[in-house]
C-alpha atoms as a PDB file:
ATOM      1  CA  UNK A   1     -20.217  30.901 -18.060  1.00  0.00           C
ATOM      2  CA  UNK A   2     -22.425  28.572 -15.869  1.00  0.00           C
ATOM      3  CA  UNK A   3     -21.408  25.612 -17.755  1.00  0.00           C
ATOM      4  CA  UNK A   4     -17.695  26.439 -17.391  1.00  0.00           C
ATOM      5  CA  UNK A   5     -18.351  26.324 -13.918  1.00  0.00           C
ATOM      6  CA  UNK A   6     -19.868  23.096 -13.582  1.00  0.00           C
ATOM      7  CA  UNK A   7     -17.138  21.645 -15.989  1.00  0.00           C
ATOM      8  CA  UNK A   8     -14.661  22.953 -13.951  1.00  0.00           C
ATOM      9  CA  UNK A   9     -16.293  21.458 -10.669  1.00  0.00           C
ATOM     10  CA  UNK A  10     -16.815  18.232 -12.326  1.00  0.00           C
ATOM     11  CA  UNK A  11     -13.422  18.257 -13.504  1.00  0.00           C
ATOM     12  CA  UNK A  12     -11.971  18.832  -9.700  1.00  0.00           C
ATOM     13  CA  UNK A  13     -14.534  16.057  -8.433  1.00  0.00           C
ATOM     14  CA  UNK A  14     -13.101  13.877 -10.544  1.00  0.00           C
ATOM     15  CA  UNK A  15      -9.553  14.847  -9.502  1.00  0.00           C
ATOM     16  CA  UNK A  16     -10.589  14.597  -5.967  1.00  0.00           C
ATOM     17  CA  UNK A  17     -12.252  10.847  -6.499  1.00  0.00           C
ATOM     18  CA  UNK A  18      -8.659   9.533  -8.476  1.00  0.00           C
ATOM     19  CA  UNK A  19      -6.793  11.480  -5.479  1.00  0.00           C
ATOM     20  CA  UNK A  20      -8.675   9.284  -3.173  1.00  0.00           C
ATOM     21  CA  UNK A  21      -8.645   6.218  -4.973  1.00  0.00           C
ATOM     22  CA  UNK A  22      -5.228   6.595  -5.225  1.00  0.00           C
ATOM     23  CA  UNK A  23      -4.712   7.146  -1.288  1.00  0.00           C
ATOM     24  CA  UNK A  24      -6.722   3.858  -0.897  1.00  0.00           C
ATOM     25  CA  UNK A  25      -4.980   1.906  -3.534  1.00  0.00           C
ATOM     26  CA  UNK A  26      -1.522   3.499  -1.820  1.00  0.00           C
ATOM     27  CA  UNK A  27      -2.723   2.227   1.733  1.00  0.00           C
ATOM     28  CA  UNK A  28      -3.787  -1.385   0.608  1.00  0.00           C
ATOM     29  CA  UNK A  29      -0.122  -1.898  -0.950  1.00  0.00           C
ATOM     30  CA  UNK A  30       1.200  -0.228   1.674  1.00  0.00           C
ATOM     31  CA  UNK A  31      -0.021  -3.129   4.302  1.00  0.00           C
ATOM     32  CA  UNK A  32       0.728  -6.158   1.447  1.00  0.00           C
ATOM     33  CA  UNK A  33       4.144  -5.111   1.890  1.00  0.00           C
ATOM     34  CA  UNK A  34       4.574  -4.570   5.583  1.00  0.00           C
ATOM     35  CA  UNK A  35       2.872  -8.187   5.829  1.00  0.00           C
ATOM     36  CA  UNK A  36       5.439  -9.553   3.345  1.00  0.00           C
ATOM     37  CA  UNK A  37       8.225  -8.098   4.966  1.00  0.00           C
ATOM     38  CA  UNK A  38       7.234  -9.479   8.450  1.00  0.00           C
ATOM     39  CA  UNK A  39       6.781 -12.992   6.541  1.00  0.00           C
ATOM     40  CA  UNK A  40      10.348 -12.631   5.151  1.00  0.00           C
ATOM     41  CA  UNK A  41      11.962 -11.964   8.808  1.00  0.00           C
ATOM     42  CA  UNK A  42      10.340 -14.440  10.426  1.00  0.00           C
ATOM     43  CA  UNK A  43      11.353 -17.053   8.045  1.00  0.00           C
ATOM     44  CA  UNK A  44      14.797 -15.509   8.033  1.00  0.00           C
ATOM     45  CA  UNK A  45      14.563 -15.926  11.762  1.00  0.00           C
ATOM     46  CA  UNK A  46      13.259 -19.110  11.568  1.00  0.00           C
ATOM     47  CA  UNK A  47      15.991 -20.186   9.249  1.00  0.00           C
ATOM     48  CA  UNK A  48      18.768 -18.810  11.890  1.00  0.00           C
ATOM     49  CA  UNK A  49      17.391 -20.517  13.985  1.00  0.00           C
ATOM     50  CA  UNK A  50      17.648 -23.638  12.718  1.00  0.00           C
ATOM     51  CA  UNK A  51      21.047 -23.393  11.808  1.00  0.00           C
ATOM     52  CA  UNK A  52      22.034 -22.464  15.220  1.00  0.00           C
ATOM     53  CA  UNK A  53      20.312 -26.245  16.656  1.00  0.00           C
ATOM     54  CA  UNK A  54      21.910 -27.980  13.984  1.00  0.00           C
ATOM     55  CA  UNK A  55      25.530 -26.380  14.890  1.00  0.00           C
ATOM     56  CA  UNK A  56      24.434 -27.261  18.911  1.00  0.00           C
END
């Protein structure tokens, strides 16, 4: 019965430790994308922006 027990616990710690792995992984790609995004709009801005001087 004991060793059920601490199977069972060592099976949730391990669940727990993937769960926050997971979180972290999840986070990290989280912020790659935001920072890609922002690089996209300002080159789309920058882009608009050159068009409109050009047509000036």
């Amino acid at each position: 019965m004991a060793e059920q027990l601490e199977k069972k616990d060592s099976n949730f710690n391990t669940l727990r430790d993937n769960v926050n792995q997971l979180e972290t992984q999840f986070e990290k790609l989280r912020e790659d994308v935001i920072s890609k995004l922002k690089e996209c709009s300002d080159c789309i801005k920058s882009a608009k922006q050159l068009c409109h001087e050009a047509t000036e």
